[in-house]
PDB file of N, CA and C in Angstrom:
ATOM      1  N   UNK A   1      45.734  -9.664-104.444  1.00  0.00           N
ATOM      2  CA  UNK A   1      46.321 -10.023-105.718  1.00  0.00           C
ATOM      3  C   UNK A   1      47.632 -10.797-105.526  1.00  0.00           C
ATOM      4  N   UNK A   2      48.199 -10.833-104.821  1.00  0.00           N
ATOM      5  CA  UNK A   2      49.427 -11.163-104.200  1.00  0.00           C
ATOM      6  C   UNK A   2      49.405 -12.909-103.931  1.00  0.00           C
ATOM      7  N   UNK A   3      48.304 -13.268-103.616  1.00  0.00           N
ATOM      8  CA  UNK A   3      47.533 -14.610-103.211  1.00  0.00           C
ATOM      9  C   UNK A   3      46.778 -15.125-103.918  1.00  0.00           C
ATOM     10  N   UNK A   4      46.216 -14.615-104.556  1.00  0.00           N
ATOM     11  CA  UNK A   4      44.904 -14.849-105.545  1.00  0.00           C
ATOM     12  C   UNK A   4      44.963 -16.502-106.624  1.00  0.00           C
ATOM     13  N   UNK A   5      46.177 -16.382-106.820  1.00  0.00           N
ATOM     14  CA  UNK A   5      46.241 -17.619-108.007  1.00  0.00           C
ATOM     15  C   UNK A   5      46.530 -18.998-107.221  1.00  0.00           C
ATOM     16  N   UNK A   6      47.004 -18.763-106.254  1.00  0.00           N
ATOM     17  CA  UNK A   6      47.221 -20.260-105.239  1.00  0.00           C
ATOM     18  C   UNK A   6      45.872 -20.200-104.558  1.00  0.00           C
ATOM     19  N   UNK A   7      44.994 -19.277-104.184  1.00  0.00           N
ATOM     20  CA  UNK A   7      44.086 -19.519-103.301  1.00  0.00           C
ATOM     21  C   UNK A   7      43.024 -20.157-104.438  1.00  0.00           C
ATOM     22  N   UNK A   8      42.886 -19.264-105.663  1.00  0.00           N
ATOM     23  CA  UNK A   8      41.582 -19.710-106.724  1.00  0.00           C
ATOM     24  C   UNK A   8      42.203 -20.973-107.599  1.00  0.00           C
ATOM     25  N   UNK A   9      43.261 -21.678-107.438  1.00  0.00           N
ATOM     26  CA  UNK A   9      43.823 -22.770-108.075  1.00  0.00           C
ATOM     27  C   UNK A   9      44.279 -24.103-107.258  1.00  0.00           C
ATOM     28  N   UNK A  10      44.775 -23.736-106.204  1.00  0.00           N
ATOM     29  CA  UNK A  10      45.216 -24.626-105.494  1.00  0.00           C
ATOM     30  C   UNK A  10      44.712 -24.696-103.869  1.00  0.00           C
ATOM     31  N   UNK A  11      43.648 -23.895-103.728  1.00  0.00           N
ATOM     32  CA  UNK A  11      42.983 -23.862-102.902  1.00  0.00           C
ATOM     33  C   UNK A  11      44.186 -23.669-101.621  1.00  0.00           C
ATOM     34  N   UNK A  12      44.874 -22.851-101.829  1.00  0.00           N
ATOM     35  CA  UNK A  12      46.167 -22.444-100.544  1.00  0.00           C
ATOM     36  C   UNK A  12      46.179 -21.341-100.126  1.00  0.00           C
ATOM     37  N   UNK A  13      46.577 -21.235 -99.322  1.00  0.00           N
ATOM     38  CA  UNK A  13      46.493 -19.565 -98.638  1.00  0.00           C
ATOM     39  C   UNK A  13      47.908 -19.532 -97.768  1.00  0.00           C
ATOM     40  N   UNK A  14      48.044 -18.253 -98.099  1.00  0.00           N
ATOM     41  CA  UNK A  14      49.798 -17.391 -97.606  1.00  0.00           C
ATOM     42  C   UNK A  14      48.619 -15.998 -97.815  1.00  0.00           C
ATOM     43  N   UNK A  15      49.706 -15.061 -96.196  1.00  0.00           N
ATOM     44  CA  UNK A  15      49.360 -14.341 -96.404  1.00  0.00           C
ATOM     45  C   UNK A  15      49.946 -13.464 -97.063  1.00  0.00           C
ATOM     46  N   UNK A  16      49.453 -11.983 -97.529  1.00  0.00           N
ATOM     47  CA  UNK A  16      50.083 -11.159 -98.542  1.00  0.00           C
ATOM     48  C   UNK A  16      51.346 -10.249 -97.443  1.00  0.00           C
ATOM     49  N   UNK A  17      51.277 -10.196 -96.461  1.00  0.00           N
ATOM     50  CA  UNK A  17      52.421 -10.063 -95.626  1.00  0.00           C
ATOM     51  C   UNK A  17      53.779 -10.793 -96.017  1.00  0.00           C
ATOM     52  N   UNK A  18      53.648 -12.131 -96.024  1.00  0.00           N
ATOM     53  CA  UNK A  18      54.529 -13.139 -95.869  1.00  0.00           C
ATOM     54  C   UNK A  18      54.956 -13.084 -97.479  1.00  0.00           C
ATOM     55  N   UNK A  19      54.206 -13.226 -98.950  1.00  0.00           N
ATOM     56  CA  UNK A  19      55.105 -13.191-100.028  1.00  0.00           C
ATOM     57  C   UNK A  19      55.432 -12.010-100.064  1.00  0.00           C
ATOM     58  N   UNK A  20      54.736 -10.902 -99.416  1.00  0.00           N
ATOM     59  CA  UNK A  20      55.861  -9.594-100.147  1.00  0.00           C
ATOM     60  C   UNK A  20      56.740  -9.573 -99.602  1.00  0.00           C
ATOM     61  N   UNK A  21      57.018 -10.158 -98.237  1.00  0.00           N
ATOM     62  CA  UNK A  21      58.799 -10.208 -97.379  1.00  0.00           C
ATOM     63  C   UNK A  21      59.657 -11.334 -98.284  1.00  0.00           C
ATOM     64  N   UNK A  22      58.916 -11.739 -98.721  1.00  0.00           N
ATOM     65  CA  UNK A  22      59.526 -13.093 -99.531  1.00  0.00           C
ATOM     66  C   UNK A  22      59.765 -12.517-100.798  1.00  0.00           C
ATOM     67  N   UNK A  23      59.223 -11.222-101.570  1.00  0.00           N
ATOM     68  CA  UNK A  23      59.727 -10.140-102.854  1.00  0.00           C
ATOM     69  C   UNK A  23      58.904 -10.851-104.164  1.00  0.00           C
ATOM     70  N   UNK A  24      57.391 -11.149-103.454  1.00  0.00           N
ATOM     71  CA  UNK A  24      56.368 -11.036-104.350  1.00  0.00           C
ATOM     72  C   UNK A  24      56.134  -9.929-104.913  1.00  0.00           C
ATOM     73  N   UNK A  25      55.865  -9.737-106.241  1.00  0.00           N
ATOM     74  CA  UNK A  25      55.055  -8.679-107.025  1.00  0.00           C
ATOM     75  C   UNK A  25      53.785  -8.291-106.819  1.00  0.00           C
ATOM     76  N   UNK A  26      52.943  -7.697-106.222  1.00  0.00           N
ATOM     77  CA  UNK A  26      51.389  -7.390-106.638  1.00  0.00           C
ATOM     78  C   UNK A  26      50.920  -6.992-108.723  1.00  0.00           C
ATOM     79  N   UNK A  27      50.763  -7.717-108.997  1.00  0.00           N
ATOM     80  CA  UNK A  27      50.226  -7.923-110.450  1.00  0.00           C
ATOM     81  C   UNK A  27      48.926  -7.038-110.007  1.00  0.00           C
ATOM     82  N   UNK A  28      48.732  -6.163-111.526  1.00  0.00           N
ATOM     83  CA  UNK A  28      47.187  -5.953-111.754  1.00  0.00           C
ATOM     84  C   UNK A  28      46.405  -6.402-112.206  1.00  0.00           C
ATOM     85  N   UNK A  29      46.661  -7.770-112.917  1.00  0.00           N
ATOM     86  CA  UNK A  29      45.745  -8.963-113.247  1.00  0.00           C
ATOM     87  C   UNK A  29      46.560 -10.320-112.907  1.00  0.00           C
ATOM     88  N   UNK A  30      45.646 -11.305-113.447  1.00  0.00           N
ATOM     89  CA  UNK A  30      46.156 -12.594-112.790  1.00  0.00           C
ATOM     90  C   UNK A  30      45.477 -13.951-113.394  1.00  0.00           C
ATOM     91  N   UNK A  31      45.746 -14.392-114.586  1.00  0.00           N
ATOM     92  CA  UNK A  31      44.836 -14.998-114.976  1.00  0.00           C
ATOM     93  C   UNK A  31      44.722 -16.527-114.249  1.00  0.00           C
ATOM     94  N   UNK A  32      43.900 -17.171-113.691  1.00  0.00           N
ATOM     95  CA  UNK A  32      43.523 -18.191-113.428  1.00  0.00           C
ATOM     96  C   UNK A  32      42.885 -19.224-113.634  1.00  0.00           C
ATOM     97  N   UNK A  33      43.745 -20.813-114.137  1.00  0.00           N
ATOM     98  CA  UNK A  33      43.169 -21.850-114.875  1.00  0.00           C
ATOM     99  C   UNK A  33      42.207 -22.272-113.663  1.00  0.00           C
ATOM    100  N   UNK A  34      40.718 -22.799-114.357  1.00  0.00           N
ATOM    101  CA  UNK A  34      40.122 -23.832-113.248  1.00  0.00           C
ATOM    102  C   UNK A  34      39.593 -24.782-114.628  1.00  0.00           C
ATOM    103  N   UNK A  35      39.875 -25.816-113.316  1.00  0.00           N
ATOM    104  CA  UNK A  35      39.817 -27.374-114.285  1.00  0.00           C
ATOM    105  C   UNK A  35      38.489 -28.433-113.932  1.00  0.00           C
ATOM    106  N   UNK A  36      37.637 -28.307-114.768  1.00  0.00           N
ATOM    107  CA  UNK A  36      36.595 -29.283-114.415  1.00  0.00           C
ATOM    108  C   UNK A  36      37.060 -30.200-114.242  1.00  0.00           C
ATOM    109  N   UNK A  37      36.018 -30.783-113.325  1.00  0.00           N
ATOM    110  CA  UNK A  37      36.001 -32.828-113.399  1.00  0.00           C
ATOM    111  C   UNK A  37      35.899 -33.812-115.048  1.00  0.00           C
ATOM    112  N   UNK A  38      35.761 -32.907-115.479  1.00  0.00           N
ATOM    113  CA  UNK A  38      35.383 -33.399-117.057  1.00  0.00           C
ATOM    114  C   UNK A  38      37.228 -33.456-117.434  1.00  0.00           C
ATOM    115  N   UNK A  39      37.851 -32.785-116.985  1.00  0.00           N
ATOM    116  CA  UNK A  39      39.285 -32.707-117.496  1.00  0.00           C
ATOM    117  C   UNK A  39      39.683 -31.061-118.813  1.00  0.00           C
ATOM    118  N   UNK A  40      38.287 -30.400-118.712  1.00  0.00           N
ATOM    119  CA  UNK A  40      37.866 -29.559-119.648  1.00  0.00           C
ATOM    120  C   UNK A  40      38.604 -28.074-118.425  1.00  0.00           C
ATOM    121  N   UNK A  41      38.655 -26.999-119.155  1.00  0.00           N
ATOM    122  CA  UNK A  41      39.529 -26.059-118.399  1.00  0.00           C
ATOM    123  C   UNK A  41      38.869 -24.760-119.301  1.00  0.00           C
ATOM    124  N   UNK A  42      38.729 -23.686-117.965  1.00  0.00           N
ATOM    125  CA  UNK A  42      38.572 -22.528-118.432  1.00  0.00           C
ATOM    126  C   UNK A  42      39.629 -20.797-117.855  1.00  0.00           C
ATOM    127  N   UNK A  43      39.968 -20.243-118.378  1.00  0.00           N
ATOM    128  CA  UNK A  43      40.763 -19.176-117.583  1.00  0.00           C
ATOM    129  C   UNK A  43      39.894 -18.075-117.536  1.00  0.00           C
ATOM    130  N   UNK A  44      40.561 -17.721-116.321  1.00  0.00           N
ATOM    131  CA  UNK A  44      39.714 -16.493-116.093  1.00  0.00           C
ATOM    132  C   UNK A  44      40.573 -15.234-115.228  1.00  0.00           C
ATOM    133  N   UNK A  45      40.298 -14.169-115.650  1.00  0.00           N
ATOM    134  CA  UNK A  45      40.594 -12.889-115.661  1.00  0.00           C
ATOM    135  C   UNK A  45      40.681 -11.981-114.192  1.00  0.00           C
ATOM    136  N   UNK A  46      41.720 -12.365-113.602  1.00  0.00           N
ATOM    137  CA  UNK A  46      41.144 -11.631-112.471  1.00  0.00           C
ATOM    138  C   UNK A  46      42.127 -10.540-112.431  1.00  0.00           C
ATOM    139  N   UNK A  47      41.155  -9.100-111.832  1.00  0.00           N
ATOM    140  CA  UNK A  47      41.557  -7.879-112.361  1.00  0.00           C
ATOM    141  C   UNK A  47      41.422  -7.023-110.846  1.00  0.00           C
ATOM    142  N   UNK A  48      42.347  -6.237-110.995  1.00  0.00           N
ATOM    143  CA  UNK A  48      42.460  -5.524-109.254  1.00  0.00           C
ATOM    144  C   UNK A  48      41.927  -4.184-109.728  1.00  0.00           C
ATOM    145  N   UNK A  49      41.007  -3.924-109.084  1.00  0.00           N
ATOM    146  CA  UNK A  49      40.723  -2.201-109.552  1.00  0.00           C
ATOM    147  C   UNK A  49      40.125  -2.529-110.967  1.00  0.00           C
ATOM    148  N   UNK A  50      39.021  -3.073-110.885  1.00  0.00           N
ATOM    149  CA  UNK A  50      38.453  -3.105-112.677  1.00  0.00           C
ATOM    150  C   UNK A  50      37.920  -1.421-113.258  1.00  0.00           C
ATOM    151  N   UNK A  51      37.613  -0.551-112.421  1.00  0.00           N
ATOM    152  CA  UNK A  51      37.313   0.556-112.518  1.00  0.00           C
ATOM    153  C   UNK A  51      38.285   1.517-113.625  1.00  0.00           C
ATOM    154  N   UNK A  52      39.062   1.064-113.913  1.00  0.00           N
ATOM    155  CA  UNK A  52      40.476   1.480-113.955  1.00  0.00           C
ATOM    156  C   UNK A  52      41.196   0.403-114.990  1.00  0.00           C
ATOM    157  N   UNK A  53      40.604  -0.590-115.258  1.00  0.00           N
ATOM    158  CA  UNK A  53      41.632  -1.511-115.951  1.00  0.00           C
ATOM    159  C   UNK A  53      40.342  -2.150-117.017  1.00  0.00           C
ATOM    160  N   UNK A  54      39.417  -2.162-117.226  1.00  0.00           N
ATOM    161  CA  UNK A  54      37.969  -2.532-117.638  1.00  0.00           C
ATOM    162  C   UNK A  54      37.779  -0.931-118.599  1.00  0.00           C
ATOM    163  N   UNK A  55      37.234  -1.387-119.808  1.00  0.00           N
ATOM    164  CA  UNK A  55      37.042  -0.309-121.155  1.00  0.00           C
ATOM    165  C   UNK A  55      35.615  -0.488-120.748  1.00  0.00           C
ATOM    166  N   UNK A  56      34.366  -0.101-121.659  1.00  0.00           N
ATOM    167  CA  UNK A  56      33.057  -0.572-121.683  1.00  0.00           C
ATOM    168  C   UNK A  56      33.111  -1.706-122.146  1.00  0.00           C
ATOM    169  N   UNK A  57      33.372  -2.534-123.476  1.00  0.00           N
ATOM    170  CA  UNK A  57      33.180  -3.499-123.612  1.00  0.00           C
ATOM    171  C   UNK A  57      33.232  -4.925-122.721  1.00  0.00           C
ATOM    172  N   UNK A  58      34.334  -4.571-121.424  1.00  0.00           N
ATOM    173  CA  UNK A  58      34.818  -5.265-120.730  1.00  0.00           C
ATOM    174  C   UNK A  58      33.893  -5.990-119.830  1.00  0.00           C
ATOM    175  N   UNK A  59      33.230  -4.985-119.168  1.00  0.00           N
ATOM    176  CA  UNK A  59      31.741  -4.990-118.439  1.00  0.00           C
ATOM    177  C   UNK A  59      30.948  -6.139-118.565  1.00  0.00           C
ATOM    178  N   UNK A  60      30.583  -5.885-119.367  1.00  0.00           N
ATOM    179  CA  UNK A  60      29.464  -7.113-120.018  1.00  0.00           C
ATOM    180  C   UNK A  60      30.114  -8.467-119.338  1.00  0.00           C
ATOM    181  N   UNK A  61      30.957  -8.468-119.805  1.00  0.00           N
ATOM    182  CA  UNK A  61      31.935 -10.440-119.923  1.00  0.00           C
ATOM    183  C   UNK A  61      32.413 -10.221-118.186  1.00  0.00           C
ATOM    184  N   UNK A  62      32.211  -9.528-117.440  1.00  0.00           N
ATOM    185  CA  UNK A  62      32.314  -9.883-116.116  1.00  0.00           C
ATOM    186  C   UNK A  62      31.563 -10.780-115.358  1.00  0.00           C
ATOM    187  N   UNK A  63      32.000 -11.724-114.800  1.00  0.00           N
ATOM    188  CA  UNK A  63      31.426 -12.776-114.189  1.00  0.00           C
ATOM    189  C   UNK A  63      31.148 -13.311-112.710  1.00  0.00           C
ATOM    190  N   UNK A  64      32.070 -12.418-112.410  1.00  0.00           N
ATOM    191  CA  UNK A  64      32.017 -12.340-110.809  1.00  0.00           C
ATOM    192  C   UNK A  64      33.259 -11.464-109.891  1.00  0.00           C
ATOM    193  N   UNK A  65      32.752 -11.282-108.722  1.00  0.00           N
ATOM    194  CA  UNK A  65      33.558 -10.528-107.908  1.00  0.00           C
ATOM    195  C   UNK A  65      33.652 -10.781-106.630  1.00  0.00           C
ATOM    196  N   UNK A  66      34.640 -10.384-105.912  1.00  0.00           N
ATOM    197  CA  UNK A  66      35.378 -11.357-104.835  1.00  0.00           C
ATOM    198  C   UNK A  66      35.425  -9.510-104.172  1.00  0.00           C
ATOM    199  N   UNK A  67      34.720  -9.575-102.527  1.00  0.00           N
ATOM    200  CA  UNK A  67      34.434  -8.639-101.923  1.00  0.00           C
ATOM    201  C   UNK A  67      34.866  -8.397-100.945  1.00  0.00           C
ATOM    202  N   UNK A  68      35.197  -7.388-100.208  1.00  0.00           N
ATOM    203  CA  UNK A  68      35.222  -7.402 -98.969  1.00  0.00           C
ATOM    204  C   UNK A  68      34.048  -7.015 -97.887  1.00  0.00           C
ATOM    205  N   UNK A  69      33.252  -6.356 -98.429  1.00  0.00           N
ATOM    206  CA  UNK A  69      32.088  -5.865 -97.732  1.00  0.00           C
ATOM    207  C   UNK A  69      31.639  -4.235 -97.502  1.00  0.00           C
ATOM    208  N   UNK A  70      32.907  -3.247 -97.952  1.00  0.00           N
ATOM    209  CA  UNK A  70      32.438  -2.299 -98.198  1.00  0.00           C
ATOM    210  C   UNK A  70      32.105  -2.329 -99.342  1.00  0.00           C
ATOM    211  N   UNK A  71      30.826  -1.021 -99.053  1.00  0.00           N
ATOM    212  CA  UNK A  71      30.272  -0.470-100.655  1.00  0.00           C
ATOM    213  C   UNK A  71      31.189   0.563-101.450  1.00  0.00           C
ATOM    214  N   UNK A  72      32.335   1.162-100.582  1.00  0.00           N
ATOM    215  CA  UNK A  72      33.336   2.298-101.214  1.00  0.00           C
ATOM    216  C   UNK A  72      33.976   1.044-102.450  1.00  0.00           C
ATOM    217  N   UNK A  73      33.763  -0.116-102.508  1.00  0.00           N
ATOM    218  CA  UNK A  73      34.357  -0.805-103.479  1.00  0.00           C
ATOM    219  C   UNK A  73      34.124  -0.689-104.686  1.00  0.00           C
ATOM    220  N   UNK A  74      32.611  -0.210-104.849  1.00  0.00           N
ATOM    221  CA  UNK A  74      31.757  -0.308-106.078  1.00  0.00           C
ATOM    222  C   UNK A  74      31.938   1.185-106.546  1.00  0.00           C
ATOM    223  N   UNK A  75      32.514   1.836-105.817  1.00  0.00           N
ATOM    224  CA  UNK A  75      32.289   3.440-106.542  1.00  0.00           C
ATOM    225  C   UNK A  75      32.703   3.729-107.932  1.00  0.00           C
ATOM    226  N   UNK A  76      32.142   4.577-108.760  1.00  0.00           N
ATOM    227  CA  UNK A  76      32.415   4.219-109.901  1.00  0.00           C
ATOM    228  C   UNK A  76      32.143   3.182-111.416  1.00  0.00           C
ATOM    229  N   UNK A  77      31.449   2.106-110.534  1.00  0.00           N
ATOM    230  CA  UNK A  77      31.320   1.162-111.540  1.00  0.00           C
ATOM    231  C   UNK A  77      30.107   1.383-112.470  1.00  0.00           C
ATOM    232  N   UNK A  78      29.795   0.964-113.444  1.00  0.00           N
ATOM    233  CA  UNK A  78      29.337   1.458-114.331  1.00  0.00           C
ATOM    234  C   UNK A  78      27.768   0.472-113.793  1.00  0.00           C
ATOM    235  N   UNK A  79      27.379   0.713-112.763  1.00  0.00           N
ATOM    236  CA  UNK A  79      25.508   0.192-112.715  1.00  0.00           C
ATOM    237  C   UNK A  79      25.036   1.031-111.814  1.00  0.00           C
ATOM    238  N   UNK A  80      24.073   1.528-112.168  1.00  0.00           N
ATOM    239  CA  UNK A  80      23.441   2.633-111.606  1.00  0.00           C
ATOM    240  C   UNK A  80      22.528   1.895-110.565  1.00  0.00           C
ATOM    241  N   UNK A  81      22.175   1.113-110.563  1.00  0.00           N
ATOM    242  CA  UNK A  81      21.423   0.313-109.610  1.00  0.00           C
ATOM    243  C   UNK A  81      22.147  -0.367-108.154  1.00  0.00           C
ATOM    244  N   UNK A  82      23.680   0.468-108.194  1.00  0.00           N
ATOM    245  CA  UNK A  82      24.822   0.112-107.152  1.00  0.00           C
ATOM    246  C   UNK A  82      24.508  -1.498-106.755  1.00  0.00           C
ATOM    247  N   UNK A  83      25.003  -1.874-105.447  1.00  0.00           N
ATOM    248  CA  UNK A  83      24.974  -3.260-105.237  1.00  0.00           C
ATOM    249  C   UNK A  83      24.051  -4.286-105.091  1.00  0.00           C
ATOM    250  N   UNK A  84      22.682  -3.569-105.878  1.00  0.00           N
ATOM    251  CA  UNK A  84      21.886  -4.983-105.769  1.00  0.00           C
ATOM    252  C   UNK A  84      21.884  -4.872-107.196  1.00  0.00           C
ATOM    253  N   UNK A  85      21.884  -4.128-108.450  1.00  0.00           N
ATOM    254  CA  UNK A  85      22.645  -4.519-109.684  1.00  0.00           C
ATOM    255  C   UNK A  85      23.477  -5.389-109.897  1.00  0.00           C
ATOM    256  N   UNK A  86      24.363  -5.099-109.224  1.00  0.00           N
ATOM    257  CA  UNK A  86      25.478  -5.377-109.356  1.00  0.00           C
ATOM    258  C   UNK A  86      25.395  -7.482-109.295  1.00  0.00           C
ATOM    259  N   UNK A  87      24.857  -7.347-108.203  1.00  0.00           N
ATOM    260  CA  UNK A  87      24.596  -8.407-107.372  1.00  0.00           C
ATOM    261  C   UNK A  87      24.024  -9.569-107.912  1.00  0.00           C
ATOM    262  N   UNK A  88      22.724  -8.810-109.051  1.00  0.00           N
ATOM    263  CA  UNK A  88      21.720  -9.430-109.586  1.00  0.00           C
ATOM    264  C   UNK A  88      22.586  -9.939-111.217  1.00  0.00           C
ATOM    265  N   UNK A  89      23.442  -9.326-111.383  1.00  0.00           N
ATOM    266  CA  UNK A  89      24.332  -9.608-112.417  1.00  0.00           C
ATOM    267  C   UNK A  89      25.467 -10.223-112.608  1.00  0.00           C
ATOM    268  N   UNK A  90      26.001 -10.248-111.510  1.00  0.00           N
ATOM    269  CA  UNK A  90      27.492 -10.924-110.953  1.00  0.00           C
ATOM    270  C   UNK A  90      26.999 -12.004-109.873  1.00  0.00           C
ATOM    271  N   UNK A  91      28.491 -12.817-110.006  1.00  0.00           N
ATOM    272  CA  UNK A  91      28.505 -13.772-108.837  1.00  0.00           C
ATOM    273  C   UNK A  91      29.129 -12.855-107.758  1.00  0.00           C
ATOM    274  N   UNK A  92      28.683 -12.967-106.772  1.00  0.00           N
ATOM    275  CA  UNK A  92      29.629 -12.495-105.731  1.00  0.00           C
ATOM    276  C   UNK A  92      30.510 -13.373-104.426  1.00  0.00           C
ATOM    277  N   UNK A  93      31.886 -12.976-104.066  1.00  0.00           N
ATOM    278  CA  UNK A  93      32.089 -14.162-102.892  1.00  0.00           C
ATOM    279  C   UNK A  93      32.592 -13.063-102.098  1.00  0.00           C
ATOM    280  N   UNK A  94      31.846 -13.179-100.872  1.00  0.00           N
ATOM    281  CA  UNK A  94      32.525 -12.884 -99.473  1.00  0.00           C
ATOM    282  C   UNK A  94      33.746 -13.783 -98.753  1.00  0.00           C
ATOM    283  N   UNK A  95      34.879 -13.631 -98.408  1.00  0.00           N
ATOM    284  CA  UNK A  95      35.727 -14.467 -98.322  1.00  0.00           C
ATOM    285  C   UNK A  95      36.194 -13.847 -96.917  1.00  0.00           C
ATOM    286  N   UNK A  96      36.314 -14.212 -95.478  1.00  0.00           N
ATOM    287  CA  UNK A  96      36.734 -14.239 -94.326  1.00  0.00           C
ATOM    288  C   UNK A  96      37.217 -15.488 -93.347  1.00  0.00           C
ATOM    289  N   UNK A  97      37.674 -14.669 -92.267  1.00  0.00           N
ATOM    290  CA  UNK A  97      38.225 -15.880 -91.647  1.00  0.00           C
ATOM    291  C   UNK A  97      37.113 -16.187 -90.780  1.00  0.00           C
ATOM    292  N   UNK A  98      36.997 -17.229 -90.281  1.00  0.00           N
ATOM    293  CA  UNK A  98      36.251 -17.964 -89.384  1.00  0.00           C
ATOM    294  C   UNK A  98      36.005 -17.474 -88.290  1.00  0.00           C
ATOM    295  N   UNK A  99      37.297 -16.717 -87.368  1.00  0.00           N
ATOM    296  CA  UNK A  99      36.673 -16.296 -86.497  1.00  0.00           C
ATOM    297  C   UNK A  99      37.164 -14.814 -86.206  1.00  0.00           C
ATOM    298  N   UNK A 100      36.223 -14.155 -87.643  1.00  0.00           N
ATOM    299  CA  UNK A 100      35.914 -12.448 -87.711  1.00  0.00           C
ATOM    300  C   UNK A 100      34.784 -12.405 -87.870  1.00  0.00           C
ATOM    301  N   UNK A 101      33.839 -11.919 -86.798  1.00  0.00           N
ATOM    302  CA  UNK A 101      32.749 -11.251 -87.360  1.00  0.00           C
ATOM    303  C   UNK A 101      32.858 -10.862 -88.678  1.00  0.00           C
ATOM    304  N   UNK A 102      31.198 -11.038 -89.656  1.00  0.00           N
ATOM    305  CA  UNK A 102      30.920 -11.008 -90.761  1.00  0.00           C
ATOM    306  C   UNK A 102      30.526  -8.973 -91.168  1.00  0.00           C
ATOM    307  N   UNK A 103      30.576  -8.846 -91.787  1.00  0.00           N
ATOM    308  CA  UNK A 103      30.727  -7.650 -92.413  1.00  0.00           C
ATOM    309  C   UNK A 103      29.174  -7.664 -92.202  1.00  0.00           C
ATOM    310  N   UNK A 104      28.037  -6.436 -92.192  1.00  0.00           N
ATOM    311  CA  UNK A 104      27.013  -6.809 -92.206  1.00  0.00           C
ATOM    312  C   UNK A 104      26.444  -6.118 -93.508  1.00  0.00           C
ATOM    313  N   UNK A 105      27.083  -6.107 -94.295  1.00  0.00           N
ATOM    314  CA  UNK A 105      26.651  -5.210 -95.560  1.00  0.00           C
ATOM    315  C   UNK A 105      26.775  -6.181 -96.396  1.00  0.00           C
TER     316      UNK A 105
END
């Protein structure tokens, strides 16, 4: 969360080490403009711990999720069909570095 709006906007990366020595905040949301080629723009909601910050209604209008590769991530969430629900309903992004072995889950 610390990174999130330069990485999903400006395609930059700092690590979350480096702004919190620098007296970044960790936010529990973060909203983020993305701008079509059309010049047309949409924001979007990004939420740390949706388990926790997400009512029922919220659910539904979820659109995707940004993972690390454990399943202890999903505990709680409201699909009984755990991560291939989940999966089949959401976008999902795995996001690593290049040279870490891939999570195999």
């Amino acid at each position: 969360m610390f990174n999130v709006r330069d990485l999903l906007e400006s395609n930059a990366y700092e690590t979350a080490a480096d702004l919190k020595a620098a007296g970044a905040l960790k936010e529990p949301t973060v909203t983020v403009r993305h701008t079509f080629d059309d010049g047309t723009y949409a924001n979007f909601l990004v939420v740390d711990n949706p388990k926790t910050r997400l009512g029922p209604a919220d659910w539904p209008n979820l659109s995707a999720v940004i993972v690390q590769g454990s399943t202890w991530q999903f505990k709680g969430w409201p699909y009984t069909g755990g991560e291939t629900e989940i999966f089949s309903k959401l976008i999902g992004f795995y996001m690593r570095f290049s040279d870490e072995i891939p999570n195999q889950k």
